[in-house]
N, C-alpha and C. Protein backbone atom coordinates (compact mmCIF):
# COMPACT_ATOMS: atom_id res chain seq x y z
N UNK A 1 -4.79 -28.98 46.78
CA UNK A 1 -6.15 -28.49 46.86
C UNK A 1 -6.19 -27.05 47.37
N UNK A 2 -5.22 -26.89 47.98
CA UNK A 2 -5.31 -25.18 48.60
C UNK A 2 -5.08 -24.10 47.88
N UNK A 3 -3.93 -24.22 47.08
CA UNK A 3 -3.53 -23.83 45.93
C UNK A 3 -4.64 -23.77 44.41
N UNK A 4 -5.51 -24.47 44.65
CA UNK A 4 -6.69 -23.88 43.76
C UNK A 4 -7.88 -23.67 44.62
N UNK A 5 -7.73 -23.92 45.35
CA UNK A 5 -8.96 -22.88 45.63
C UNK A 5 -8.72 -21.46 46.13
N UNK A 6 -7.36 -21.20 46.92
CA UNK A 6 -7.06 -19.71 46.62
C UNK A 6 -6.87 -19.19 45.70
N UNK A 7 -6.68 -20.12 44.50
CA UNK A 7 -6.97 -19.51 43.12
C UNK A 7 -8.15 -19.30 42.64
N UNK A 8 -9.33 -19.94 42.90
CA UNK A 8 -10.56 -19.83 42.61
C UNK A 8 -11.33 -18.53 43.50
N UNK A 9 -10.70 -17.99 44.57
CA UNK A 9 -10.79 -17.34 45.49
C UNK A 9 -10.26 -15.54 44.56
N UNK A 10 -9.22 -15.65 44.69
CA UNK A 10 -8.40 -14.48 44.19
C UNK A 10 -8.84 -14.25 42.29
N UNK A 11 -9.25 -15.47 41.66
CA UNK A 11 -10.05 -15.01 40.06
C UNK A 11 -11.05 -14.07 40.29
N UNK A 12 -11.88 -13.71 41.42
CA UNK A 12 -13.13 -12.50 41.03
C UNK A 12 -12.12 -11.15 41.60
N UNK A 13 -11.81 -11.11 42.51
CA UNK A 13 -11.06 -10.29 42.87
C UNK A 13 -10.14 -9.33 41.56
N UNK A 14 -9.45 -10.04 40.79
CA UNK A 14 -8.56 -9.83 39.49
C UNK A 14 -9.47 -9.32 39.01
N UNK A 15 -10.64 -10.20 38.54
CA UNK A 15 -11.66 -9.63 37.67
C UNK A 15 -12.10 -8.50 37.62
N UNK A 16 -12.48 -8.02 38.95
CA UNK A 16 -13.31 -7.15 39.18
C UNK A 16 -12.14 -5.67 38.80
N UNK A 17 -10.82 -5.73 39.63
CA UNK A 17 -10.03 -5.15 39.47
C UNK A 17 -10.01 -4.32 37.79
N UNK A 18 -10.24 -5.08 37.14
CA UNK A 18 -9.63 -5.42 35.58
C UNK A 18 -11.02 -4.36 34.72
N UNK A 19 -12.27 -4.66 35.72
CA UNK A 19 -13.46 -4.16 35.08
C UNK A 19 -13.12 -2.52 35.47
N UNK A 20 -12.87 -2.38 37.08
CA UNK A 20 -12.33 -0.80 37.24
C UNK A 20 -11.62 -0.02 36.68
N UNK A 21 -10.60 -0.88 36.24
CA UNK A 21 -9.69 0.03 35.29
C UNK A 21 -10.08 0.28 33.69
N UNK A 22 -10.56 -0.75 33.26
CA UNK A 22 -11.26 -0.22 31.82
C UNK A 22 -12.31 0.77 32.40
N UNK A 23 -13.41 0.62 33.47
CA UNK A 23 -14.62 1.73 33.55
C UNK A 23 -13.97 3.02 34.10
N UNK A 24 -13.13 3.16 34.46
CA UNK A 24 -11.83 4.41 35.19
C UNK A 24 -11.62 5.25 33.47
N UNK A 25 -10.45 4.37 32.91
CA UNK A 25 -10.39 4.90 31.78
C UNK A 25 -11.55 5.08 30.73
N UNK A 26 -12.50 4.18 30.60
CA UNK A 26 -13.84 4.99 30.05
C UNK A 26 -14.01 6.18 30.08
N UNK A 27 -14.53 6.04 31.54
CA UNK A 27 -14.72 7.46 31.94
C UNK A 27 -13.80 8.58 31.51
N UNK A 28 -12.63 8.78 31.69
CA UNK A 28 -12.05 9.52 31.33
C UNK A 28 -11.83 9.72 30.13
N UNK A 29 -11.96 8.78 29.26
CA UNK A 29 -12.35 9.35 27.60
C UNK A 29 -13.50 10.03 27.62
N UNK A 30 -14.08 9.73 28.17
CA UNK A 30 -15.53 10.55 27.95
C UNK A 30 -15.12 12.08 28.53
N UNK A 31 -14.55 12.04 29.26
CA UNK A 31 -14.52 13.63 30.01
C UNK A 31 -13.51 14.03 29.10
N UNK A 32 -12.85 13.72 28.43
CA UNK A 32 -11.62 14.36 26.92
C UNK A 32 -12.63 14.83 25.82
N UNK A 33 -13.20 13.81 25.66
CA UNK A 33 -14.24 14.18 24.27
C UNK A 33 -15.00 15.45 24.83
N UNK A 34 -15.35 16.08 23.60
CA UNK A 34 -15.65 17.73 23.56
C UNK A 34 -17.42 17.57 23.73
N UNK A 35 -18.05 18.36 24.47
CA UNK A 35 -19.29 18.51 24.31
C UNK A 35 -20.14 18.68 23.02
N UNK A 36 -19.43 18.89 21.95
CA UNK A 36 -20.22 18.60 20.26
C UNK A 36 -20.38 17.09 20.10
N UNK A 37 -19.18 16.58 20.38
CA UNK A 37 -19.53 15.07 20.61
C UNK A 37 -20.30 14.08 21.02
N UNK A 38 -20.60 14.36 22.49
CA UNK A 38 -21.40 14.18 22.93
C UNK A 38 -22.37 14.34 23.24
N UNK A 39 -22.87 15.19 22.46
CA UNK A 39 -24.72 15.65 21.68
C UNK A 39 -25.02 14.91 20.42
N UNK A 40 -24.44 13.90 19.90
CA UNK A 40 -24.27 13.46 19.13
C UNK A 40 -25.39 12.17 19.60
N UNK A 41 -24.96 11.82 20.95
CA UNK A 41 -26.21 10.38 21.34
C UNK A 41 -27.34 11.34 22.25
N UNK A 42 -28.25 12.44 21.88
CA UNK A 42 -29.46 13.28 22.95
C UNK A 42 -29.78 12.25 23.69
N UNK A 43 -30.46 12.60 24.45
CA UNK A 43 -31.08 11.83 25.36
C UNK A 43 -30.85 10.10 25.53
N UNK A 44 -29.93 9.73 25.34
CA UNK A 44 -30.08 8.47 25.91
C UNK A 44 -28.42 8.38 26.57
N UNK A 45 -28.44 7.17 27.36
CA UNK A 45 -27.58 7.31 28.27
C UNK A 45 -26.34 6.59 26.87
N UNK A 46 -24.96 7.24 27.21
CA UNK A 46 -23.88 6.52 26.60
C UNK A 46 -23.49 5.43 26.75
N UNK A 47 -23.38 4.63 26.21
CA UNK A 47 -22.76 2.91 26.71
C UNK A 47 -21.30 2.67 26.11
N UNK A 48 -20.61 2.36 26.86
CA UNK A 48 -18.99 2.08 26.66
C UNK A 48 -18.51 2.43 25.39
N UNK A 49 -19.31 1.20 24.35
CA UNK A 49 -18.77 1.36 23.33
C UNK A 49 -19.37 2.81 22.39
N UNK A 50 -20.08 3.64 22.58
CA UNK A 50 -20.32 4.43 22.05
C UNK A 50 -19.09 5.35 21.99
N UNK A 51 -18.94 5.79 23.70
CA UNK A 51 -17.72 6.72 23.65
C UNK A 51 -16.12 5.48 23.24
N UNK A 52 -15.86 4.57 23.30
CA UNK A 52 -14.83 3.88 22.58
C UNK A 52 -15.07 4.46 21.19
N UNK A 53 -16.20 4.34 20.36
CA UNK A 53 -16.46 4.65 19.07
C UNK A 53 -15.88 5.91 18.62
N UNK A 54 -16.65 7.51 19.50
CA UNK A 54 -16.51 8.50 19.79
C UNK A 54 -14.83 8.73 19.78
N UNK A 55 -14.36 8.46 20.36
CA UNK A 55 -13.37 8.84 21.01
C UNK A 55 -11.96 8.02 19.49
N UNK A 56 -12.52 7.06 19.03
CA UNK A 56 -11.78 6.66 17.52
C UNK A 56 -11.92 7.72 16.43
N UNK A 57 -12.94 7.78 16.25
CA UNK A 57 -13.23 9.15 15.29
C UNK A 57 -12.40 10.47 15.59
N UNK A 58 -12.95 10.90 16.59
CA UNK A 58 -11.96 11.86 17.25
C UNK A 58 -10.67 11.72 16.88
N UNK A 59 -9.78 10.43 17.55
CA UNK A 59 -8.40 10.44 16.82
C UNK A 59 -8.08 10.31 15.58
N UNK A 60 -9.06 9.62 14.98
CA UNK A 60 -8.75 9.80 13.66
C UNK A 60 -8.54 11.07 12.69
N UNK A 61 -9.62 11.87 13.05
CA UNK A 61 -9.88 12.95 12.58
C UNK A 61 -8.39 14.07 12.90
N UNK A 62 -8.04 13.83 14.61
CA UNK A 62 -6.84 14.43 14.58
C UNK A 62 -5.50 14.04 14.02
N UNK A 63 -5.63 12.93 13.73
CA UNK A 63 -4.53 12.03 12.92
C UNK A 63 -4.40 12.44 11.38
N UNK A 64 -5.73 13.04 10.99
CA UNK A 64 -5.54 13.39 9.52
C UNK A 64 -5.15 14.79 9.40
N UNK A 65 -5.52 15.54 10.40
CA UNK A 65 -5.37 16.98 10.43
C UNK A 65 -3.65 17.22 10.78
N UNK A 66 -3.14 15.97 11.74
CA UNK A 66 -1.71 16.09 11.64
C UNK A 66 -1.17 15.71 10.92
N UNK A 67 -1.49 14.89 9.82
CA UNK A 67 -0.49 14.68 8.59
C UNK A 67 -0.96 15.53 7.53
N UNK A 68 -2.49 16.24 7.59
CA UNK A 68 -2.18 17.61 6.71
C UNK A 68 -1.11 18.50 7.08
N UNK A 69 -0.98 18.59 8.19
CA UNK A 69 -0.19 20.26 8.92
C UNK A 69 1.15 19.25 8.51
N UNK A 70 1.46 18.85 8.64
CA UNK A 70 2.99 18.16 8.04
C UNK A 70 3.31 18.05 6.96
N UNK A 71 1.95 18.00 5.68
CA UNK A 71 2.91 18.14 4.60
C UNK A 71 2.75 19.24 4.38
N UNK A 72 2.03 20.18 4.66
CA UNK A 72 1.68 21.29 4.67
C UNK A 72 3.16 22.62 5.04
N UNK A 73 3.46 22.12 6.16
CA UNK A 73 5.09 22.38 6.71
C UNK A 73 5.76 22.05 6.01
N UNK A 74 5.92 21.05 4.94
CA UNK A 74 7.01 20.24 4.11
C UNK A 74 6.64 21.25 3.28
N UNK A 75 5.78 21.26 2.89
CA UNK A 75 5.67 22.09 1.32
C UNK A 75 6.40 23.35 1.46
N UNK A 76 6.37 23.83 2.72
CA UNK A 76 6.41 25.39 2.82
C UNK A 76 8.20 25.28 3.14
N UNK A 77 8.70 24.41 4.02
CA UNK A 77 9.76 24.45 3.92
C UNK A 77 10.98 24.02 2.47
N UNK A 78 9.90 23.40 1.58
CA UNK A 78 10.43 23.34 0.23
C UNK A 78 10.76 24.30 -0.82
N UNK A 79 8.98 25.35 -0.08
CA UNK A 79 9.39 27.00 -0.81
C UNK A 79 10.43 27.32 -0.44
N UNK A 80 10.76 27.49 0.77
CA UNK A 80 11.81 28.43 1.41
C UNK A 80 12.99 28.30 1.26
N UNK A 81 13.32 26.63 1.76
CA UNK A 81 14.40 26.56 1.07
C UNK A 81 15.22 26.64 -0.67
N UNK A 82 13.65 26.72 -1.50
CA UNK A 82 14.13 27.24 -2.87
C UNK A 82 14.35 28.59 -2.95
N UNK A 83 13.27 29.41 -1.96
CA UNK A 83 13.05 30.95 -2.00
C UNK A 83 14.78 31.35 -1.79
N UNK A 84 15.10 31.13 -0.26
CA UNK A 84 16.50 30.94 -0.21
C UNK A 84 17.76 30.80 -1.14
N UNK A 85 17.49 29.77 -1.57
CA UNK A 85 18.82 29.70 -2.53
C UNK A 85 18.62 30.39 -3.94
N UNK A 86 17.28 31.02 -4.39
CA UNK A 86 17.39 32.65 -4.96
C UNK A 86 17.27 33.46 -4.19
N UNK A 87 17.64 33.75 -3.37
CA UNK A 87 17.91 35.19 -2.65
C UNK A 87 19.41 34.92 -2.52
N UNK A 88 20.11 34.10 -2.29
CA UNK A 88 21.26 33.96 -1.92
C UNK A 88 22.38 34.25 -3.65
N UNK A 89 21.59 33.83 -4.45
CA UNK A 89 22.24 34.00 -5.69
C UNK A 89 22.03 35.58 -5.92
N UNK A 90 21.19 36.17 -5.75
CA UNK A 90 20.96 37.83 -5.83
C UNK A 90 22.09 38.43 -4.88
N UNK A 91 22.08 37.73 -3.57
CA UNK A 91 23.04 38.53 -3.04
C UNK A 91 24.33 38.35 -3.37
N UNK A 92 24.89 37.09 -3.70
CA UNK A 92 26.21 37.41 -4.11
C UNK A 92 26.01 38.46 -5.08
N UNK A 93 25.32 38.39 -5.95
CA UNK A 93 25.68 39.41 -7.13
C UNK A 93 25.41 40.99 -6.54
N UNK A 94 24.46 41.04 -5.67
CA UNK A 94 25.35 42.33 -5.31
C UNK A 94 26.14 42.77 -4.54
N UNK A 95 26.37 41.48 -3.45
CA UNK A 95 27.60 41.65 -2.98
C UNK A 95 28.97 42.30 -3.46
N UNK A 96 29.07 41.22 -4.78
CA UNK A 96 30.01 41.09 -5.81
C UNK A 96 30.41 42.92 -6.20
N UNK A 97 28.95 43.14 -6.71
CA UNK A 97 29.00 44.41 -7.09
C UNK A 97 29.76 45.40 -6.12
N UNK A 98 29.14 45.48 -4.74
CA UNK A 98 29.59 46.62 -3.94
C UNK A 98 30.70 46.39 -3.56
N UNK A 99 31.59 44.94 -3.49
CA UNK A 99 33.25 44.55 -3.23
C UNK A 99 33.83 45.42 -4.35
N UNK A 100 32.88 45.38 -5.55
CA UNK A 100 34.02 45.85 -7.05
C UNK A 100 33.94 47.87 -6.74
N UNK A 101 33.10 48.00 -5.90
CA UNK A 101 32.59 48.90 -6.30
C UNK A 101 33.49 49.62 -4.99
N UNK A 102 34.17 48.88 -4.16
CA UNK A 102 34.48 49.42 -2.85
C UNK A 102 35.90 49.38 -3.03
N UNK A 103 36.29 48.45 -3.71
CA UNK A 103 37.79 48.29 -4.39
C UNK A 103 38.25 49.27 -5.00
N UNK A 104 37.55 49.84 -6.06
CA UNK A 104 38.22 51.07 -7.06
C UNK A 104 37.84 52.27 -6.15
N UNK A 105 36.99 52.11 -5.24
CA UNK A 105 37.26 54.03 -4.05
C UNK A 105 38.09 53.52 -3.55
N UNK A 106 38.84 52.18 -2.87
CA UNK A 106 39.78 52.32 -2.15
C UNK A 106 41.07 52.53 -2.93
N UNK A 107 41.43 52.70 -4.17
CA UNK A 107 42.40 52.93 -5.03
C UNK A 107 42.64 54.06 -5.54
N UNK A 108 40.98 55.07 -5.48
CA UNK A 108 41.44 56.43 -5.47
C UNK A 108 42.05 57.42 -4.27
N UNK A 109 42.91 58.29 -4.24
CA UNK A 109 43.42 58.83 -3.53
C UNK A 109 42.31 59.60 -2.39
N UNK A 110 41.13 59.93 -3.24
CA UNK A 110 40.24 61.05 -2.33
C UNK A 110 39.81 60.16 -1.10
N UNK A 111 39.53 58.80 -1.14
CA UNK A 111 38.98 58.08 -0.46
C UNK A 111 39.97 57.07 0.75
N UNK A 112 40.42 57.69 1.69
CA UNK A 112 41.30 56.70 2.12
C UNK A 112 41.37 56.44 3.72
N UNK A 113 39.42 56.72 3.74
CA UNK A 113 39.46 56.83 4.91
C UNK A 113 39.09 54.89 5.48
N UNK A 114 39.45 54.99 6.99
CA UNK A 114 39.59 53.38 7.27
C UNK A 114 37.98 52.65 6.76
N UNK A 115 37.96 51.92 6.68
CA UNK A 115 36.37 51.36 6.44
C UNK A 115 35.84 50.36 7.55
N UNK A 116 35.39 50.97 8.23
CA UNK A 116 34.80 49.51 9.42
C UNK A 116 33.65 49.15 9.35
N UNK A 117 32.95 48.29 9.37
CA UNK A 117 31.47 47.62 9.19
C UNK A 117 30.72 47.45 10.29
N UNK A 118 31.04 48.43 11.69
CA UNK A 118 30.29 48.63 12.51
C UNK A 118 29.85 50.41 12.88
C-alpha cells in the first residue's frame, strides 16, 4: 500500500515537471521565430500550437532552401570539374608546345644559358 500511494503522490509532481519542459521549449521556439512570423496571428494571443505550427513551416521552408543550395553546389561543382578537365587539356598542349619549343633553343649553340624556373 505504500508503494502506491507514493506513487500516486510523485504522478503530479512528474506531470507537472513534463508540462515545464514542453512550455520552456515553447517558449523558446517562439523567441527563434522571426518577428514577420509572428505578425502573422495580430492581435490575439499565440497558443502553443500556433507557434508549433509556425515554427514547422519555418523548417520546412529552410529545409527546401537547403536542398536548393545543394544541388545548386552540385551543379556548379559539375561545371568545374568539366571546366577543369578542358583547361587541363589546353594546357598540356601548350605545355607540350613550350617543352618543344625549349628543347630546340637548348640545342642551339647561342642559347646555353642554365634555365631555372624560379
Amino acid at each position: 500500500m505504500t508503494l502506491f500511494f507514493f506513487l500516486q503522490l510523485r504522478k503530479p509532481l512528474v506531470e507537472k515537471l513534463r508540462r515545464e519542459r514542453i512550455n520552456s521549449s515553447i517558449e523558446q521556439l517562439k523567441s527563434l521565430l522571426s518577428p514577420e512570423s509572428l505578425k502573422q496571428q495580430p492581435d490575439s494571443k499565440l497558443e502553443k500550437a500556433d507557434i508549433l505550427e509556425m515554427t514547422v513551416r519555418v523548417l520546412r521552408r529552410l529545409q527546401q532552401q537547403n536542398q536548393q543550395q545543394r544541388r545548386l553546389l552540385n551543379h556548379i561543382n559539375k561545371l568545374q570539374s568539366s571546366s577543369d578537365n578542358n583547361l587541363r587539356e589546353a594546357d598540356f598542349s601548350i605545355l607540350s608546345s613550350t617543352v618543344q619549343t625549349s628543347i630546340t633553343k637548348e640545342k642551339s649553340p647561342v642559347n646555353s644559358a642554365v634555365w631555372r624556373p624560379w
